[in-house]
C-alpha atoms as a PDB file:
ATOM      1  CA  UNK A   1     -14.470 195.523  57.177  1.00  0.00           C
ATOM      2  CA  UNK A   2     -14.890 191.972  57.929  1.00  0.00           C
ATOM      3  CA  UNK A   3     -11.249 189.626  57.124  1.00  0.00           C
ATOM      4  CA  UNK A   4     -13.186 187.700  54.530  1.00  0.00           C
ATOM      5  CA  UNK A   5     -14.468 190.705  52.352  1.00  0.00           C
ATOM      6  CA  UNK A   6     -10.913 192.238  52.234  1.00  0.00           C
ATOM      7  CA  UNK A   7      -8.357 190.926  49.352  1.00  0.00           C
ATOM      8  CA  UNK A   8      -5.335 189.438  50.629  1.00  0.00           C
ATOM      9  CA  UNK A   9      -2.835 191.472  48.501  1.00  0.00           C
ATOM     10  CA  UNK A  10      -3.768 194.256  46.670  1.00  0.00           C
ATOM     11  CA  UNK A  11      -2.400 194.839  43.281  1.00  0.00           C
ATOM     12  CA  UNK A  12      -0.991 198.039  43.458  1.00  0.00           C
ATOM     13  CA  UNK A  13       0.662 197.296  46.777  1.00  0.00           C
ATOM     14  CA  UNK A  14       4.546 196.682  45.483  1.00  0.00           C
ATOM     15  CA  UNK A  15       4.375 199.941  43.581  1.00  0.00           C
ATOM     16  CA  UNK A  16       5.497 203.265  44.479  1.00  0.00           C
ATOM     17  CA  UNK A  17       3.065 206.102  45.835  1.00  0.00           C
ATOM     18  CA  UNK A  18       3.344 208.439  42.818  1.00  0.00           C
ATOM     19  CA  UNK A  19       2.515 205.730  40.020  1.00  0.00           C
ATOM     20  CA  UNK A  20      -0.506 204.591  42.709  1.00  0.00           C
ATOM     21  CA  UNK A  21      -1.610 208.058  42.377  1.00  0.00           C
ATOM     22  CA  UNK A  22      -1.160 208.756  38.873  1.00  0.00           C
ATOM     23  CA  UNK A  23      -3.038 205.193  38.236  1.00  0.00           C
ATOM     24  CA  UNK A  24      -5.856 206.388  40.662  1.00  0.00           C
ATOM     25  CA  UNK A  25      -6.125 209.967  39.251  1.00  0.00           C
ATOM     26  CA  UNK A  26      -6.372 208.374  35.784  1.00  0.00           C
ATOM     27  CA  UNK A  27      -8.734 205.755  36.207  1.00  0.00           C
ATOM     28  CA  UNK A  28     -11.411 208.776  38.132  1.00  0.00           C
ATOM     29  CA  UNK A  29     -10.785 210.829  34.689  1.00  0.00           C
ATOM     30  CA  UNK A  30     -11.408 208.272  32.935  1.00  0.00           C
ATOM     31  CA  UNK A  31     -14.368 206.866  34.980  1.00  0.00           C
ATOM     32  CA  UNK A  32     -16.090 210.675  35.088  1.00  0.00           C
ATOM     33  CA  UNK A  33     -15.336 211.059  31.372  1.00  0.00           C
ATOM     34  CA  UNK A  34     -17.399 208.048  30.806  1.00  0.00           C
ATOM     35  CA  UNK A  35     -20.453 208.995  32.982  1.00  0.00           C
ATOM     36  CA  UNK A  36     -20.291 212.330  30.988  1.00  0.00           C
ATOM     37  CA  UNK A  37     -20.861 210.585  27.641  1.00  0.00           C
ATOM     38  CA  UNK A  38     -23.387 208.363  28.780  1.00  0.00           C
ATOM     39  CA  UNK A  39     -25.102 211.286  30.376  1.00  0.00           C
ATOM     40  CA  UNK A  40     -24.788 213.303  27.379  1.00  0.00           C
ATOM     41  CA  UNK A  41     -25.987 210.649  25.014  1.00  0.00           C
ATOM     42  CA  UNK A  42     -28.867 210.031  27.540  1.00  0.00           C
ATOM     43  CA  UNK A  43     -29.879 213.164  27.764  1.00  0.00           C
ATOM     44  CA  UNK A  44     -29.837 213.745  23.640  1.00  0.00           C
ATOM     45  CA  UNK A  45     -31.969 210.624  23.388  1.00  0.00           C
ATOM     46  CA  UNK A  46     -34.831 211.544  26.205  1.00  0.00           C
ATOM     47  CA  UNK A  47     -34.781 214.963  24.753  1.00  0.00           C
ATOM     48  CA  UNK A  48     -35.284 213.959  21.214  1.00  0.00           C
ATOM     49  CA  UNK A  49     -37.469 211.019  21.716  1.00  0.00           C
ATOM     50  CA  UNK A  50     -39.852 213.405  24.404  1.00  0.00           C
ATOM     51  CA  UNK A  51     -39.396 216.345  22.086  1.00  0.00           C
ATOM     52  CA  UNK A  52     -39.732 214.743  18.779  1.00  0.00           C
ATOM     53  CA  UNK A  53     -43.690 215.236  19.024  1.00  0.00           C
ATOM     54  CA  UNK A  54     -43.176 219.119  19.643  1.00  0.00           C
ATOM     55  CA  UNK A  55     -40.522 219.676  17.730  1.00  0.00           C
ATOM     56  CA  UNK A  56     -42.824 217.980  14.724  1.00  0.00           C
ATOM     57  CA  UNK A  57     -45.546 220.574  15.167  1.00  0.00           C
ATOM     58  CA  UNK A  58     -43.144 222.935  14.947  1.00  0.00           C
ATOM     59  CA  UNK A  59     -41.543 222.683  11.745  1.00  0.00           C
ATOM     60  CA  UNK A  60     -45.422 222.131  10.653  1.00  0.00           C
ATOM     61  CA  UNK A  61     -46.464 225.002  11.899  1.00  0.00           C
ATOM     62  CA  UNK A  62     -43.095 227.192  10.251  1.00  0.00           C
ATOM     63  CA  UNK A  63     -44.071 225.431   6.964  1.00  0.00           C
ATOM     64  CA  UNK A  64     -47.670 226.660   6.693  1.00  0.00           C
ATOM     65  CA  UNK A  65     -46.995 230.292   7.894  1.00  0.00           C
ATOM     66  CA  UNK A  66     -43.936 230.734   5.311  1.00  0.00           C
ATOM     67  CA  UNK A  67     -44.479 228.379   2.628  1.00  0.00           C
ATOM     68  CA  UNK A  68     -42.014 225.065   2.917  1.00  0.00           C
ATOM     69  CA  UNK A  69     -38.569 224.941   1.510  1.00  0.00           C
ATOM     70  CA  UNK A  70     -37.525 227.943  -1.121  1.00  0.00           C
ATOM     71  CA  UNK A  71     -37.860 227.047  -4.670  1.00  0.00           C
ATOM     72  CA  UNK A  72     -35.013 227.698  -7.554  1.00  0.00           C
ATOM     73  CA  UNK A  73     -36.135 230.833  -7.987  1.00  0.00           C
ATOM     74  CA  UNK A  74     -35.792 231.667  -4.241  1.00  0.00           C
ATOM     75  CA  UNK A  75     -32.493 230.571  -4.281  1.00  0.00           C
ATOM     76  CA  UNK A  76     -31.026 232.921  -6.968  1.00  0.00           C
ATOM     77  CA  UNK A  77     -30.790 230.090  -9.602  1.00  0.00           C
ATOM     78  CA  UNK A  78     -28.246 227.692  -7.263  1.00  0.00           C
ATOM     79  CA  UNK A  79     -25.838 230.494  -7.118  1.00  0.00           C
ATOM     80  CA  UNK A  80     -22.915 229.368  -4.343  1.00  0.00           C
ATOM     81  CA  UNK A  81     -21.867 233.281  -4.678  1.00  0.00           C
ATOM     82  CA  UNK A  82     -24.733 235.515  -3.213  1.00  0.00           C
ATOM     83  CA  UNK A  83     -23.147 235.092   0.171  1.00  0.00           C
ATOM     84  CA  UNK A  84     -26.473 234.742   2.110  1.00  0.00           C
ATOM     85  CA  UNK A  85     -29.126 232.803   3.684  1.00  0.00           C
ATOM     86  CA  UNK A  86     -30.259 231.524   0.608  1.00  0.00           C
ATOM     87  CA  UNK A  87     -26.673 229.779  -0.273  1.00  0.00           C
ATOM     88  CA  UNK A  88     -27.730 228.277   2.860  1.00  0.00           C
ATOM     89  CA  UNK A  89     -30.862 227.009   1.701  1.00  0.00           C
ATOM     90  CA  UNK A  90     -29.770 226.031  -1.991  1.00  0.00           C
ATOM     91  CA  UNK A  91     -27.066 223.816  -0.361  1.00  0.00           C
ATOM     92  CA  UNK A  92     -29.353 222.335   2.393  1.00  0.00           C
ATOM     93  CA  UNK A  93     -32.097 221.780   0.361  1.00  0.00           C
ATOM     94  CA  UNK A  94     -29.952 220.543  -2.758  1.00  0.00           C
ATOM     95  CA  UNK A  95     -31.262 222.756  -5.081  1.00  0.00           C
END
């Protein structure tokens, strides 16, 4: 490397080898922790925004073949004690 691209002095040069290393190791955990989140977030948001078209049709398609969300009557009168799927469906659908 060319005398003018290299730093005079580097900043960890005064310390001792096993801080150096722990500083190093630390800083590529932390530096591959965040390229996991951003590639996880990225991901989530090309699925969802690619998928959002599909997954549309989908629920479309569930909702004609079996009839939308359960009524009252579906869900045992908004009983939280019948220990099934349609607690489930009382509680997600607020009924």
């Amino acid at each position: 490397m060319p005398r003018r691209l290299r730093p005079e002095r580097s900043v960890a040069e005064g310390w001792a080898s096993g801080w150096r290393a722990t500083v190093r190791g630390a800083a590529g955990v932390a530096l591959f922790g965040a390229a996991l989140v951003i590639g996880l977030i990225s991901f989530t948001a090309l699925t969802l925004a690619g998928g959002g078209p599909c997954y549309e049709h989908i629920a479309e398609k569930v909702d004609d073949d079996l009839g939308g969300a359960p009524t009252e009557a579906e869900c045992h009168g908004g009983g939280c004690w019948d220990g099934g799927f349609a607690t489930v469906c009382c509680w997600y659908y607020g009924r």
